[in-house]
N, C-alpha and C. Protein backbone atom coordinates (compact mmCIF):
# COMPACT_ATOMS: atom_id res chain seq x y z
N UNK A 1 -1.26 7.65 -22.95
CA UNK A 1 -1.09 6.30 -22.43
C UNK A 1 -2.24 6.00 -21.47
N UNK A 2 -3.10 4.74 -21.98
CA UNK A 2 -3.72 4.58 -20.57
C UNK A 2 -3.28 4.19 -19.53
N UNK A 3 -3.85 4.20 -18.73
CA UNK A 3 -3.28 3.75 -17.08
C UNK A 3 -3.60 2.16 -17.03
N UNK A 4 -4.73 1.67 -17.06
CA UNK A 4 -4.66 0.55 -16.96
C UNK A 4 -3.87 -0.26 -17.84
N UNK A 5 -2.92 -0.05 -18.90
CA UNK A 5 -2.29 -0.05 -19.41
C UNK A 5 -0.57 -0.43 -19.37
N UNK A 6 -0.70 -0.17 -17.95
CA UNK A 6 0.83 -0.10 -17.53
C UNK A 6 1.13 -2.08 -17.06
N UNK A 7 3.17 -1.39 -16.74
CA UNK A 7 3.47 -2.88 -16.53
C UNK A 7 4.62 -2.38 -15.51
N UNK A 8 4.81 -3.30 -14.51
CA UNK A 8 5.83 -2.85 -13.36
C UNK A 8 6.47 -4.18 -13.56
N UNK A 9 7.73 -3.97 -13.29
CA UNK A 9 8.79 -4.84 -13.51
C UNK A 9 9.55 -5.27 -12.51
N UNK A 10 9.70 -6.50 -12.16
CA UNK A 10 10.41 -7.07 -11.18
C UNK A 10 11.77 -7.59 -11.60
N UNK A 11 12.78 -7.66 -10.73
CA UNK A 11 13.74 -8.68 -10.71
C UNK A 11 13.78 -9.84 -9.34
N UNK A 12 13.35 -11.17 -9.84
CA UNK A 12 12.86 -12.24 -9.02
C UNK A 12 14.34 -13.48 -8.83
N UNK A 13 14.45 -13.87 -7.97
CA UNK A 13 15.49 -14.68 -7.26
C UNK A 13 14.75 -15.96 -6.87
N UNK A 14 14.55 -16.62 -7.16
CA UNK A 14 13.60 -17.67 -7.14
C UNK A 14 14.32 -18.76 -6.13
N UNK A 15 15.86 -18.92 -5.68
CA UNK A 15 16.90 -20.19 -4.80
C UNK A 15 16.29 -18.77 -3.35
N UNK A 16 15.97 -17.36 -3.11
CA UNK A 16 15.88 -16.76 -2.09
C UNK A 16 14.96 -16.44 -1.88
N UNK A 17 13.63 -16.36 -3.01
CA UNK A 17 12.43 -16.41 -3.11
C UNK A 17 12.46 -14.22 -2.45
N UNK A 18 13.16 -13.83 -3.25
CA UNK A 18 13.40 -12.31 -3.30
C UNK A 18 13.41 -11.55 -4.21
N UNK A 19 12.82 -10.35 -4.23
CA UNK A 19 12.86 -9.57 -5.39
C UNK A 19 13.27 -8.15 -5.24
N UNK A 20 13.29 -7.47 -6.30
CA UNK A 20 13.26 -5.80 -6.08
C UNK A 20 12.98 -5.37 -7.89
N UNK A 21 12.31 -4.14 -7.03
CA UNK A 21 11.20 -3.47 -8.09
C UNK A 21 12.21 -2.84 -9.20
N UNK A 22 12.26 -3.13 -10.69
CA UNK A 22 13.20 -2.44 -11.72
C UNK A 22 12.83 -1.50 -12.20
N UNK A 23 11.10 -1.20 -12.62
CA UNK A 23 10.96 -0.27 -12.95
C UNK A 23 9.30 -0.52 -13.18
N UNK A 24 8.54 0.68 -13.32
CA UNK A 24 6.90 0.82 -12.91
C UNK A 24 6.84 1.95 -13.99
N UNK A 25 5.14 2.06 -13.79
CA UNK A 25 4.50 2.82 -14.98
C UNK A 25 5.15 2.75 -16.77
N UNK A 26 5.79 1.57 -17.11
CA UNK A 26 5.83 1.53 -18.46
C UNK A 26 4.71 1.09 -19.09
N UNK A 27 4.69 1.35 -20.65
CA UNK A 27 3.64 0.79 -21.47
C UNK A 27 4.44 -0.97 -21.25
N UNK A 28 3.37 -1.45 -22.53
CA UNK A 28 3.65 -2.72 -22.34
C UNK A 28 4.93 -3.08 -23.52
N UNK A 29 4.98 -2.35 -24.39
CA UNK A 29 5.82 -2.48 -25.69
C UNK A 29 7.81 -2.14 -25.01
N UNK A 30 7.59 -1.21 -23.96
CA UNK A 30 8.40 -0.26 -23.04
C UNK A 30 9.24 -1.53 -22.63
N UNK A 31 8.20 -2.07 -21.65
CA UNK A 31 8.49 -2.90 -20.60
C UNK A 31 9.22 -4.46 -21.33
N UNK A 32 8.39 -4.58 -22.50
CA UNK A 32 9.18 -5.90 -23.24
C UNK A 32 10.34 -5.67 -23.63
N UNK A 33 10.84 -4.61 -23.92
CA UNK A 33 11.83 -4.18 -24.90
C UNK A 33 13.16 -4.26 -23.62
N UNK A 34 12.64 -4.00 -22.58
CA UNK A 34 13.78 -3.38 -21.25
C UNK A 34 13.79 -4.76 -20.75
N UNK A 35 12.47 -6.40 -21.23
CA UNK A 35 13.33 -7.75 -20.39
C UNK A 35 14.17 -8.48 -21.63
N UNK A 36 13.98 -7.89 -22.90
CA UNK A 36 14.44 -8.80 -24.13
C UNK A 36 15.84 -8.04 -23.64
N UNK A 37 15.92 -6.82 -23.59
CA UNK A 37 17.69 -6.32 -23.84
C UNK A 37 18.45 -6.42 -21.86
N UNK A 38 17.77 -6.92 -21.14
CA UNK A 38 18.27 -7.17 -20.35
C UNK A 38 18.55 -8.31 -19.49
N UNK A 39 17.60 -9.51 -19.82
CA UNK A 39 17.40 -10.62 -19.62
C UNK A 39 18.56 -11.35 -19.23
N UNK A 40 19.28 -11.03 -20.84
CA UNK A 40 20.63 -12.18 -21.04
C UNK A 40 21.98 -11.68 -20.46
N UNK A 41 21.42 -10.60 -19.09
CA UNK A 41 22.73 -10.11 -18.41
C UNK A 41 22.62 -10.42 -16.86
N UNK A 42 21.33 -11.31 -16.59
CA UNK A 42 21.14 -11.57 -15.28
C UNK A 42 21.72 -12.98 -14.97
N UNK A 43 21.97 -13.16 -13.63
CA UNK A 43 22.71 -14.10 -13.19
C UNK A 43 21.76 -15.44 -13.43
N UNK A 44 21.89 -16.58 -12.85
CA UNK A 44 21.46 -17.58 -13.16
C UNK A 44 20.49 -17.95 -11.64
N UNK A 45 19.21 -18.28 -12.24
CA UNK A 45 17.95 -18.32 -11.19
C UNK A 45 17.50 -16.74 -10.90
N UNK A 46 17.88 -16.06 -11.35
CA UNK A 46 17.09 -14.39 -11.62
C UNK A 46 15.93 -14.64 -12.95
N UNK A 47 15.04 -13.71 -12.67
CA UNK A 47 14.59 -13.83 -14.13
C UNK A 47 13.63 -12.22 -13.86
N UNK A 48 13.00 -11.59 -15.33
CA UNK A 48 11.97 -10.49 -15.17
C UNK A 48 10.52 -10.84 -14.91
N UNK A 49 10.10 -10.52 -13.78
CA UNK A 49 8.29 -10.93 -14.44
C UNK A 49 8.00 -9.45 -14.46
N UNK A 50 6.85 -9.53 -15.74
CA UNK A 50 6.03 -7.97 -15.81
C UNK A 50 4.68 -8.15 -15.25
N UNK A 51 4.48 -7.04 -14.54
CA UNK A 51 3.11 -7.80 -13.67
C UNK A 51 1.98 -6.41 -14.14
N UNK A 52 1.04 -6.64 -14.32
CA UNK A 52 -0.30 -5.42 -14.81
C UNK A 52 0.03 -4.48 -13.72
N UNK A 53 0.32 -3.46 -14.23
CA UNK A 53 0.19 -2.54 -13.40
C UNK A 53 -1.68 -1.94 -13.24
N UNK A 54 -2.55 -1.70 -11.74
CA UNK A 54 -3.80 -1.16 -12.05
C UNK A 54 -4.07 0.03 -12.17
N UNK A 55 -2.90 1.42 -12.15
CA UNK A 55 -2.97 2.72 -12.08
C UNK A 55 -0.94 3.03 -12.24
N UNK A 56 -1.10 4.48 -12.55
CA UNK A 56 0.19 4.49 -12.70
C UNK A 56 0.39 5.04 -11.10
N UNK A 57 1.53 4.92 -10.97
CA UNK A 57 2.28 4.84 -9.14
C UNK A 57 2.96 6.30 -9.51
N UNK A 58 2.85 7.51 -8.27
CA UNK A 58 3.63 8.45 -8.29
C UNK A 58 4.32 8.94 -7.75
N UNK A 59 5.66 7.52 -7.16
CA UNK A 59 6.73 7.79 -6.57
C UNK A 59 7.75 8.11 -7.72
N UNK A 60 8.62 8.53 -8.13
CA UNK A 60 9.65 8.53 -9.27
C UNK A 60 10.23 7.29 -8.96
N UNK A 61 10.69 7.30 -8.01
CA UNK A 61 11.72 5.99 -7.69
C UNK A 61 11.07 4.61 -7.64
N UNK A 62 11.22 3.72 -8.92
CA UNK A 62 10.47 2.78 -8.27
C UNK A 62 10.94 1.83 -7.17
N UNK A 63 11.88 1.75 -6.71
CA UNK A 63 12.76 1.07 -5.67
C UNK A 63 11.82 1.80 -4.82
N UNK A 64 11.48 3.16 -4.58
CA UNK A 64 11.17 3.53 -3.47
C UNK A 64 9.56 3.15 -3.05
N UNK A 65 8.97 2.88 -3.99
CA UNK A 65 7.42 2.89 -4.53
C UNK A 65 6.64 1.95 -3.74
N UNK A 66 5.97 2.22 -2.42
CA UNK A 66 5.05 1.33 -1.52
C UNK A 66 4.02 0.64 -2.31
N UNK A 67 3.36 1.30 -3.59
CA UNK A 67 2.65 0.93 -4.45
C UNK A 67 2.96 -0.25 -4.82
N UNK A 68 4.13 -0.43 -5.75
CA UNK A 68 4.91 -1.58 -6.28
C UNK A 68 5.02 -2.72 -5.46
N UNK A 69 5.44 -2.14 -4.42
CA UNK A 69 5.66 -3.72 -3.56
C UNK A 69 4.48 -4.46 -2.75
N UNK A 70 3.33 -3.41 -3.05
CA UNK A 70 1.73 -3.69 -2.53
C UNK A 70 1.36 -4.98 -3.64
N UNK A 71 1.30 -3.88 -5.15
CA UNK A 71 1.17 -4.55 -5.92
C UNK A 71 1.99 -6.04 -6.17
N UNK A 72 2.94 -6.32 -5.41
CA UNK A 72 3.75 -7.64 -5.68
C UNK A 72 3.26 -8.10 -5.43
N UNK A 73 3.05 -8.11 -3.80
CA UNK A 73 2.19 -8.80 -2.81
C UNK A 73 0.83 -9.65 -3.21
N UNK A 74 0.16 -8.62 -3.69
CA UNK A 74 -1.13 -9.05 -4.29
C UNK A 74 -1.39 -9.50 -5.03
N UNK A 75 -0.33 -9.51 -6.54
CA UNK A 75 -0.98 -10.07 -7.74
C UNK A 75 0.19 -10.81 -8.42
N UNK A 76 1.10 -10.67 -7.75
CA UNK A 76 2.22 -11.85 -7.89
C UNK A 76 2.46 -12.94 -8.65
N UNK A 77 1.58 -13.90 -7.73
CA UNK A 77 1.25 -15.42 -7.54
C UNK A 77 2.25 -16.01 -7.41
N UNK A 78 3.31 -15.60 -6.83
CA UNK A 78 4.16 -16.25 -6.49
C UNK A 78 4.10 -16.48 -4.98
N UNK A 79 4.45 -18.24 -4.69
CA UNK A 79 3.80 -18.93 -3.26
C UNK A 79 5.46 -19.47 -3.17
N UNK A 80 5.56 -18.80 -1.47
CA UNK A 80 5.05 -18.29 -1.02
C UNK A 80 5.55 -16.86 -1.41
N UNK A 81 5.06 -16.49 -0.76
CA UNK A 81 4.98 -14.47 -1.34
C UNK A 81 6.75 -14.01 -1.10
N UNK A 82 7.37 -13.42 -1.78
CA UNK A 82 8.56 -13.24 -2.02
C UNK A 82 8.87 -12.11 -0.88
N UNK A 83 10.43 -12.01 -0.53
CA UNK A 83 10.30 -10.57 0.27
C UNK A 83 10.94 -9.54 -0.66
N UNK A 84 10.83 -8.61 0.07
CA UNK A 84 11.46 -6.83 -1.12
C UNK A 84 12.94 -6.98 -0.64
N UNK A 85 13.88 -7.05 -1.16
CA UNK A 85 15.19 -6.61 -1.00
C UNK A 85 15.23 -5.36 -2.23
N UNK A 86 15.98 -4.16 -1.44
CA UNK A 86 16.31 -3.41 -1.86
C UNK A 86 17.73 -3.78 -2.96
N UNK A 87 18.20 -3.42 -3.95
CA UNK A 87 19.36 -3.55 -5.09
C UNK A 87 20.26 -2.36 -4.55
N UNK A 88 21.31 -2.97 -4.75
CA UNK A 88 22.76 -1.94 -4.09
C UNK A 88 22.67 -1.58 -5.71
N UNK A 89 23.11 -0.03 -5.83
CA UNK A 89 23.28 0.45 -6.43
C UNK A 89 24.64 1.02 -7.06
């Protein structure tokens, strides 16, 4: 797999302008497959964005991943810039 290659996955709240990280370092085929079969189970004003990942991140956890939420920050484009809420598990 290349690295530049990858896709990190958000779950975005757009009425709280909040997110939290679902999952990082997938391919891109990975990452489509995990918003088509999960999409139609999120609440209403949630949605997935897949954002380029520029290297793969080597936290396991992506909830835990400083990388990920760098990467939000930066390449987002979402105005104004969203905050990280952590997902109860």
């Amino acid at each position: 797999m290349k690295q530049n290659n990858l896709r990190l996955l958000i779950l975005y709240n757009a009425e709280q302008n909040e997110y939290s990280v679902s999952a990082h370092n997938r391919d891109p085929q990975e990452a489509a497959q995990m918003i088509e079969e999960w999409q139609q189970h999120l609440r209403e004003g949630w949605r997935f964005i897949a954002l380029d990942q520029k290297r793969a991140h080597k936290t396991p956890d992506a909830q835990q991943c400083r990388a990920c939420r760098d990467q939000v920050r930066q390449s987002s484009g979402l105005q104004p810039p969203p905050k990280f809420k952590r997902r109860e598990i």
